[in-house]
Protein backbone atom coordinates (compact mmCIF):
# COMPACT_ATOMS: atom_id res chain seq x y z
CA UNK A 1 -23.17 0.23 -38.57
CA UNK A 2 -21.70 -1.95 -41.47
CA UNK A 3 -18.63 -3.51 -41.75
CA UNK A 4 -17.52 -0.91 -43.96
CA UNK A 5 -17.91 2.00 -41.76
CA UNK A 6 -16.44 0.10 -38.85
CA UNK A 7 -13.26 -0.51 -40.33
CA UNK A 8 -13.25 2.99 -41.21
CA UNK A 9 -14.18 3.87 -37.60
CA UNK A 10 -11.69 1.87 -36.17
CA UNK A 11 -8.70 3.05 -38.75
CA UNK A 12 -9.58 6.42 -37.78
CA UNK A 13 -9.41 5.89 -33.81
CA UNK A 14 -6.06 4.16 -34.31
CA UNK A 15 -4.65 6.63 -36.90
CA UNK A 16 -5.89 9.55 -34.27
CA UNK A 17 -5.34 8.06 -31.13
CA UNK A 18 -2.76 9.60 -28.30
CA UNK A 19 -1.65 6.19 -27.39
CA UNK A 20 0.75 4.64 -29.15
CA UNK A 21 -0.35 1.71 -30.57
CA UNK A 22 1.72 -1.42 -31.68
CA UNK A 23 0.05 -4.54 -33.09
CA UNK A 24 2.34 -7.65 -32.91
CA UNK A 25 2.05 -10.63 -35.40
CA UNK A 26 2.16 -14.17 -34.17
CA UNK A 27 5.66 -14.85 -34.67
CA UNK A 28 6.09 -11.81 -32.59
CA UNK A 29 7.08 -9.23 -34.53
CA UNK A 30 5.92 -5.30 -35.27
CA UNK A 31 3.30 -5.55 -37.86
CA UNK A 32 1.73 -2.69 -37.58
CA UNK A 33 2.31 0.92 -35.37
CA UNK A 34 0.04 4.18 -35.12
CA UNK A 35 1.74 7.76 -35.61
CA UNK A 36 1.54 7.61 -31.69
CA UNK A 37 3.73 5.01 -31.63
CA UNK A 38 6.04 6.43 -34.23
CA UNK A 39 6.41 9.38 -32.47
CA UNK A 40 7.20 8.23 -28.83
CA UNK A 41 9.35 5.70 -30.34
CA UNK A 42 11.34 8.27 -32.41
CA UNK A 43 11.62 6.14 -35.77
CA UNK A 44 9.72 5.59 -38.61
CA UNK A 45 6.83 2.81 -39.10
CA UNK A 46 8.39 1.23 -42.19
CA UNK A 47 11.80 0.76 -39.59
CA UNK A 48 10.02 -0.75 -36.93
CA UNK A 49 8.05 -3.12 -38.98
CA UNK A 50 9.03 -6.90 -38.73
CA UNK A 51 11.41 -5.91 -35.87
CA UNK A 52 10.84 -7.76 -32.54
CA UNK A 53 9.31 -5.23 -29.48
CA UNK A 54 12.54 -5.42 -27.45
CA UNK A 55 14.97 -4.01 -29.76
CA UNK A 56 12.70 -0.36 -29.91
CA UNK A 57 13.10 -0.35 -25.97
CA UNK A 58 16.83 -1.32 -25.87
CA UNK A 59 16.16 -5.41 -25.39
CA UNK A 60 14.68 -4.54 -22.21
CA UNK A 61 14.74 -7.57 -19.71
CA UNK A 62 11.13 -7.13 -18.46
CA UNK A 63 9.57 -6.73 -21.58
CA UNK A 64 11.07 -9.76 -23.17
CA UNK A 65 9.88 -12.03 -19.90
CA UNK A 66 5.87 -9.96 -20.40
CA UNK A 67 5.90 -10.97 -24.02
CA UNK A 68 6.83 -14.58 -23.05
CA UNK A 69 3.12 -14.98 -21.22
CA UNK A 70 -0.46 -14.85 -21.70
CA UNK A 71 -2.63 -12.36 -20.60
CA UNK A 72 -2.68 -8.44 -19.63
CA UNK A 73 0.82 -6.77 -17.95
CA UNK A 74 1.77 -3.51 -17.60
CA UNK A 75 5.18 -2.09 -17.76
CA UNK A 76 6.95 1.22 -17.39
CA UNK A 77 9.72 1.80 -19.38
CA UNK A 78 12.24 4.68 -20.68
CA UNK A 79 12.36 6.21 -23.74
CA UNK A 80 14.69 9.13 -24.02
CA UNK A 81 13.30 12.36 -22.75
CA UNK A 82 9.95 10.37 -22.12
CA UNK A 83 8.43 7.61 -19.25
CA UNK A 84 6.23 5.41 -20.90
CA UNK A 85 3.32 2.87 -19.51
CA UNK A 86 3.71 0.11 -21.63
CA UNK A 87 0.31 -2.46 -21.74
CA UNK A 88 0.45 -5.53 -23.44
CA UNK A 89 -2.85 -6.89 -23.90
CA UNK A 90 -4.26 -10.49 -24.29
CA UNK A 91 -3.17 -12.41 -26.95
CA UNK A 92 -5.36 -11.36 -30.76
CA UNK A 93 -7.27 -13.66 -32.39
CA UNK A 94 -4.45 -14.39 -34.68
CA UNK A 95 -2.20 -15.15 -32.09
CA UNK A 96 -0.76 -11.89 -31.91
CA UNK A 97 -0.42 -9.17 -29.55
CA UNK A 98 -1.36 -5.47 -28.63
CA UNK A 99 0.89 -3.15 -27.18
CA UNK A 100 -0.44 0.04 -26.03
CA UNK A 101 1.78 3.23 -25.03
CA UNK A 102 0.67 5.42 -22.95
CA UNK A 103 3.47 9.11 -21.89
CA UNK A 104 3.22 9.60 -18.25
CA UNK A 105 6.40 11.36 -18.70
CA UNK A 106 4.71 14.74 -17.02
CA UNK A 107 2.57 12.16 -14.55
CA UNK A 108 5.84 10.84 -13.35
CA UNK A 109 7.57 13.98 -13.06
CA UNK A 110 4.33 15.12 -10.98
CA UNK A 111 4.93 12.37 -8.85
CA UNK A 112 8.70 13.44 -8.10
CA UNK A 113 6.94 16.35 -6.70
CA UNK A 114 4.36 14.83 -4.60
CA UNK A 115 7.26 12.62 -2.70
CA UNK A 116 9.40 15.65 -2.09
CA UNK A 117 6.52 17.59 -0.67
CA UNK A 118 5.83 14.56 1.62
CA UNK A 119 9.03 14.24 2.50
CA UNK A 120 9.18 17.91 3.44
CA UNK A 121 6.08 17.43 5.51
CA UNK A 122 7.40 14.60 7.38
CA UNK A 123 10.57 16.06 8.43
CA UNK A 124 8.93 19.66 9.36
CA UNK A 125 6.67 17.61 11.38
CA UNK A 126 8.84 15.17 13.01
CA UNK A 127 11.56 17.87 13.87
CA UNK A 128 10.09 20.33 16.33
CA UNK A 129 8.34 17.23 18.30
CA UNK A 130 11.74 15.17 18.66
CA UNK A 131 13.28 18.52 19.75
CA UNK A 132 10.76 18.60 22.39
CA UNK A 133 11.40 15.34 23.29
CA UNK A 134 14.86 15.56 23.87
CA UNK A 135 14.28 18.69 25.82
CA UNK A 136 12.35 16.96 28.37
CA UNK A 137 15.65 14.20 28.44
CA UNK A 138 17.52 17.30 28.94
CA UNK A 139 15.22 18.74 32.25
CA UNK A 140 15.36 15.50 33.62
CA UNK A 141 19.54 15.13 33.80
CA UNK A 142 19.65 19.05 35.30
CA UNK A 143 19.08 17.88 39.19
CA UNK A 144 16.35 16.49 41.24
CA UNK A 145 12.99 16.93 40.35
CA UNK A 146 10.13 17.48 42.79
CA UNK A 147 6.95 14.97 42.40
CA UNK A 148 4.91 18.13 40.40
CA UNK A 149 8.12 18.13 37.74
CA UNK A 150 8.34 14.31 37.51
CA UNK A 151 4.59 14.47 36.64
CA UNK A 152 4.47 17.61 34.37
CA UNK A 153 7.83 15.95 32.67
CA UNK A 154 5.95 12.35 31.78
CA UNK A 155 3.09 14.20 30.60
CA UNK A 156 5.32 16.11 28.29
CA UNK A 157 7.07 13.13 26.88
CA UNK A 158 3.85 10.94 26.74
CA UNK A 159 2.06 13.95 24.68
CA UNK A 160 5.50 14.49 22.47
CA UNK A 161 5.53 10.50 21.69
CA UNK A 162 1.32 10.42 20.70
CA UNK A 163 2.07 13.10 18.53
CA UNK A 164 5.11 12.07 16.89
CA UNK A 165 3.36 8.87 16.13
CA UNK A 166 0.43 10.53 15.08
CA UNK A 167 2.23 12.72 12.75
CA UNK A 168 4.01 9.55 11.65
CA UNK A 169 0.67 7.98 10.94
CA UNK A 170 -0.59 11.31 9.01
CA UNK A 171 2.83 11.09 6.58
CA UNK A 172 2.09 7.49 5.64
CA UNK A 173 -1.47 7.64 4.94
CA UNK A 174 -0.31 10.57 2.54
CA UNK A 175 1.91 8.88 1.26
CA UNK A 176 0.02 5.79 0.42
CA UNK A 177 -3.13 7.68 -0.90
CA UNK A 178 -0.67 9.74 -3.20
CA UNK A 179 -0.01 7.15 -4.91
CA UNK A 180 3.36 6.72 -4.10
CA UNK A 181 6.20 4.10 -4.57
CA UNK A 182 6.76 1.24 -2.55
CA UNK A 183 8.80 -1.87 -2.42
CA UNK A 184 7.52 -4.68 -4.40
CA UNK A 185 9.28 -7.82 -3.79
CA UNK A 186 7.72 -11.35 -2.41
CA UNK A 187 7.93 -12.32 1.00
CA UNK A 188 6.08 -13.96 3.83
CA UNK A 189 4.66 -11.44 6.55
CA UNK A 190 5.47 -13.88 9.17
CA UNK A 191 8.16 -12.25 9.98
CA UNK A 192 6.50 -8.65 10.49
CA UNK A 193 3.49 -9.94 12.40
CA UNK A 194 6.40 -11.46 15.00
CA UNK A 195 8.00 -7.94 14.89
CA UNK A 196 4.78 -5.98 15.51
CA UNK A 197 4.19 -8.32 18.72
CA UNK A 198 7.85 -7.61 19.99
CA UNK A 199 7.18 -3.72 19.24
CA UNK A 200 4.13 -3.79 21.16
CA UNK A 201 4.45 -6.07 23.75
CA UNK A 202 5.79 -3.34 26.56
CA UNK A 203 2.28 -1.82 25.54
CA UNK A 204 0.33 -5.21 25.98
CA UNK A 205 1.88 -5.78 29.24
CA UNK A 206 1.23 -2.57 30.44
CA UNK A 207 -2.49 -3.44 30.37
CA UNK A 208 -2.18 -6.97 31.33
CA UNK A 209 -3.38 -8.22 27.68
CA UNK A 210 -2.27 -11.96 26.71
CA UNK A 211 -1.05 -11.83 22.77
CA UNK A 212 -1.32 -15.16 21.52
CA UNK A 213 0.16 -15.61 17.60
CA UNK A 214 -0.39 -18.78 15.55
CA UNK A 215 0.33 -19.25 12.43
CA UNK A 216 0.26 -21.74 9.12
CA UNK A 217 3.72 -23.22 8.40
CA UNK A 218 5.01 -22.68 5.79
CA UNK A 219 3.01 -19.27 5.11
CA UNK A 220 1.94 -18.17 1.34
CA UNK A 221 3.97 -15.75 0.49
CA UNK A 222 3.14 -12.47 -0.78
CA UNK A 223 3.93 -9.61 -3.36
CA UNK A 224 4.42 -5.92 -1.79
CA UNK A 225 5.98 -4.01 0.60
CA UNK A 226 7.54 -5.58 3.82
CA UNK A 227 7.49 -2.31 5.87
CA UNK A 228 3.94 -1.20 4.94
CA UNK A 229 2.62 -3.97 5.87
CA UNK A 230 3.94 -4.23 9.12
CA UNK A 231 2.39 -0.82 9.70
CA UNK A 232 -0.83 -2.32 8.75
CA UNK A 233 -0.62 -5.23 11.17
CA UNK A 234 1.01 -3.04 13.65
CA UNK A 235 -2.39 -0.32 13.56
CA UNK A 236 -4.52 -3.20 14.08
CA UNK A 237 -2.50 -5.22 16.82
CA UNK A 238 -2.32 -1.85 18.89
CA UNK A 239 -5.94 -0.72 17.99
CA UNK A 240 -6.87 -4.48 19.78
CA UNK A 241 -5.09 -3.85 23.12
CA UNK A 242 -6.17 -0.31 23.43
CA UNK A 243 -9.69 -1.25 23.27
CA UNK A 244 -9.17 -4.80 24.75
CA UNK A 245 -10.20 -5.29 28.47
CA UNK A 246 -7.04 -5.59 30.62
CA UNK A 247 -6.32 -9.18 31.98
CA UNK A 248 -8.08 -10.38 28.56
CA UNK A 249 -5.78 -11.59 25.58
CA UNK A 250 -5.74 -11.02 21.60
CA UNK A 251 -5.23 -13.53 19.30
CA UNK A 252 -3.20 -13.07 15.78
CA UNK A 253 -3.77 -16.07 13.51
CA UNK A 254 -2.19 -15.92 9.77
CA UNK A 255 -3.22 -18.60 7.00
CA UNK A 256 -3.63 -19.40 3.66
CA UNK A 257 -6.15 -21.05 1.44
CA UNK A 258 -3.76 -21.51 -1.97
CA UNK A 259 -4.47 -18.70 -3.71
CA UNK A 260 -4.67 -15.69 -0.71
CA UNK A 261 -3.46 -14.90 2.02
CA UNK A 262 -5.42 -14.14 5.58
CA UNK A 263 -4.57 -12.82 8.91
CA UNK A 264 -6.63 -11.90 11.54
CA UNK A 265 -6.93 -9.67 14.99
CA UNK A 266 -9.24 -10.87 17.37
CA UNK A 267 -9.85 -8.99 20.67
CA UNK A 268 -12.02 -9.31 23.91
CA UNK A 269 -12.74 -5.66 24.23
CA UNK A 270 -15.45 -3.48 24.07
CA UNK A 271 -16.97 -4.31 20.72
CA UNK A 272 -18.16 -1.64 17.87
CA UNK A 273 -22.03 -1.60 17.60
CA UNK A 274 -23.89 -2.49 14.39
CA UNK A 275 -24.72 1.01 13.09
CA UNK A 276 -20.74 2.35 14.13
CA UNK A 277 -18.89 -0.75 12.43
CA UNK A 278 -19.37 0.07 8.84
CA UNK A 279 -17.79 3.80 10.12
CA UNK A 280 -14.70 2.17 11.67
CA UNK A 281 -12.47 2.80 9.03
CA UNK A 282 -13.42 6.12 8.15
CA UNK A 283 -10.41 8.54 8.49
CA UNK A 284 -10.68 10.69 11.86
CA UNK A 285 -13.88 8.55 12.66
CA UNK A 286 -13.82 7.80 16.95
CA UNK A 287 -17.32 6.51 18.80
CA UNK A 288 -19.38 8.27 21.02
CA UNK A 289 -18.62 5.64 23.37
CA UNK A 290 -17.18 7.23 26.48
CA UNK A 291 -15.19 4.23 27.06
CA UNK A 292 -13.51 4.69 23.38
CA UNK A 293 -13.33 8.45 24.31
CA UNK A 294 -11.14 7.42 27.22
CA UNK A 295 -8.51 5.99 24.82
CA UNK A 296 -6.34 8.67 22.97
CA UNK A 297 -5.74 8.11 19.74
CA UNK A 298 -5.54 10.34 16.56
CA UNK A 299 -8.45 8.18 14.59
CA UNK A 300 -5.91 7.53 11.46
CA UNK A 301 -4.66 4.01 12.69
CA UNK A 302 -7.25 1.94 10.55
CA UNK A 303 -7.71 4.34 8.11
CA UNK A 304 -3.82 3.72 6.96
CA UNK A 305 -4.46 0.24 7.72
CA UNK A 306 -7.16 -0.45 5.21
CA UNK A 307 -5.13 1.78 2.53
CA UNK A 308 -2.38 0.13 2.59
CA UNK A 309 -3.72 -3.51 2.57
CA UNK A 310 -6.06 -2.31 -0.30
CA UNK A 311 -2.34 -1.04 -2.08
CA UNK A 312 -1.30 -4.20 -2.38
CA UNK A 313 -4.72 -5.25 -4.04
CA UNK A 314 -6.49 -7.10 -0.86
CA UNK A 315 -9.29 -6.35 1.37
CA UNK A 316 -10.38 -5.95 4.71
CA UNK A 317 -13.35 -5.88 7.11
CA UNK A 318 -14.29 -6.37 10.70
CA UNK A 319 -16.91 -8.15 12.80
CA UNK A 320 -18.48 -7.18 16.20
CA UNK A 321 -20.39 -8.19 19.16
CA UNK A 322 -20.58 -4.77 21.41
CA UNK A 323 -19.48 -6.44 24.86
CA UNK A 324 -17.24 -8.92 23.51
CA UNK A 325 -14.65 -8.03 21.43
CA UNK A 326 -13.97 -7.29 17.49
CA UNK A 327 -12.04 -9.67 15.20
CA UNK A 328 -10.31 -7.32 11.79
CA UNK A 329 -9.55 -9.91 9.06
CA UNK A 330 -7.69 -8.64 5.98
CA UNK A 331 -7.05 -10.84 2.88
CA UNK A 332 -3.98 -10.73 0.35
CA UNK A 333 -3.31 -12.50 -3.06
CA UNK A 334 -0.58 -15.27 -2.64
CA UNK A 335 2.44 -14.92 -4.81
CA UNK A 336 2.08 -17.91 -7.35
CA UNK A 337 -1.34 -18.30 -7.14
């Protein structure tokens, strides 16, 4: 193809484009803008020409501090009657910029939807199982029990907790897979790994497990959500004392290299084997192992965990000797790195 037909190529896909399109000059003002553009924007191309991107999205804070650096951002902003994605990409050869637009006004509104329905979900679930819960309170203040009632009563509670965590653990992993919103603010997870252990340390001693925490001071910090996270860590710190051996320990160790972020969960329990460990975090997946069988659990736990670590753009994985224990490691970009 020659030059010729390129160029005519190219003025075609930007003339014809949904996108909005808006190509910024070195000095950093509108040069040129796409009928896209024009049209999300609600003005005319000669009136945004030589204006500076901020004014068309009422001098809007973020947008000013993305067009201040190098490299590719992404923004949402409002427009009236529409929600735009707003990409800036890397810098032109002339020094420039490109700023795409993309309407995810109906996307957005589609997501409203999708958070109300989980919402609903979680409170039709959660309702009827704390009503149980409280009705086994209830029997228990109404006179003496016999052993039988005691027995039948624990049960009853004990099932009414699994499942309310269960359901709990069902609502989140919707949640996160839907895309959802979450908090997005830096911090150092220090903190949650230190409130996991308290959470779960009636747990730990009820099996005789050791849970030994050290950690690199001062801590990276890192971008995301405080609370999902500590679910994360919390799945993984119970999923290690279920399966660990009682009168063993687990060990919780949290670093950083300079750029990420690492913690990891090492047990002494009854290991994965080779063909089952690439399985592990497969949603629902439990082993054949009758000793895992033993262990109730809804089979969600690392499934949410893995989610939600790869939400906030990191990675996990685990390692195994069957007879020996397991050791998850999940990794997180540093904030400033």
């Amino acid at each position: 193809m020659n030059d010729v037909n390129l160029a005519q190529v190219q003025q075609y896909l930007f003339e014809r484009t949904g996108d909005g399109v808006l190509i910024i000059d070195a000095q950093g003002m509108i040069e040129t803008v796409n009928p896209a553009a024009v049209a999300m924007l609600g003005i005319t191309g000669e009136k945004a020409r030589g204006q500076r991107p901020a004014r068309l999205f009422r001098n809007n804070a973020s947008l000013v501090n993305l067009m201040s650096r190098s490299g590719e951002q992404v923004l949402d902003v409002h427009l009236p009657r529409r929600r735009v994605a707003l990409g800036i990409a890397s810098e032109l050869e002339n020094g420039g910029k490109l700023i795409i637009l993309q309407d995810v006004t109906e996307q957005r509104r589609f997501d409203i939807h999708r958070q109300e329905l989980v919402q609903r979900m979680a409170h039709d679930l959660r309702n009827p199982l704390m009503a149980m819960s409280g009705f086994a309170e209830l029997i228990e203040t109404m006179g003496e029990l016999t052993a039988q009632q005691q027995h039948f009563i624990a049960r009853l509670r004990q099932t009414t907790t699994k499942l309310y965590d269960v359901a709990a653990e069902l609502v989140d992993l919707v949640w996160i897979e839907a895309g959802l919103p979450m908090q997005h603010r830096p911090f150092r997870l220090q903190e949650q790994i230190a409130q996991v252990i308290t959470s779960l340390s009636t747990l730990a001693e009820s099996r005789r497990i050791v849970i030994a925490f050290s950690v690199q001071d001062p801590l990276p910090m890192v971008m995301g959500d405080p609370d999902r996270l500590y679910m994360a860590v919390f799945q993984l710190l119970e999923n290690a004392i279920l399966y660990s051996e009682p009168d063993s320990s687990v060990a919780i160790h949290a670093w950083g290299d300079g750029y990420d972020l690492y913690c990891s969960v090492a047990d002494k329990g009854i290991g994965i084997s080779d063909n089952e460990l690439y399985l592990v975090f497969d949603r629902l997946y439990r082993s054949n192992d009758s000793r895992v069988q033993a262990i109730t659990g809804g089979g969600l736990g690392l499934t949410l965990a893995k989610k939600i670590i790869l939400r906030h753009g990191g990675d996990i994985w685990a390692v195994s000797n069957l007879g020996k224990g397991s050791t998850f490691t999940f990794v997180l970009p540093a904030v400033g790195a």
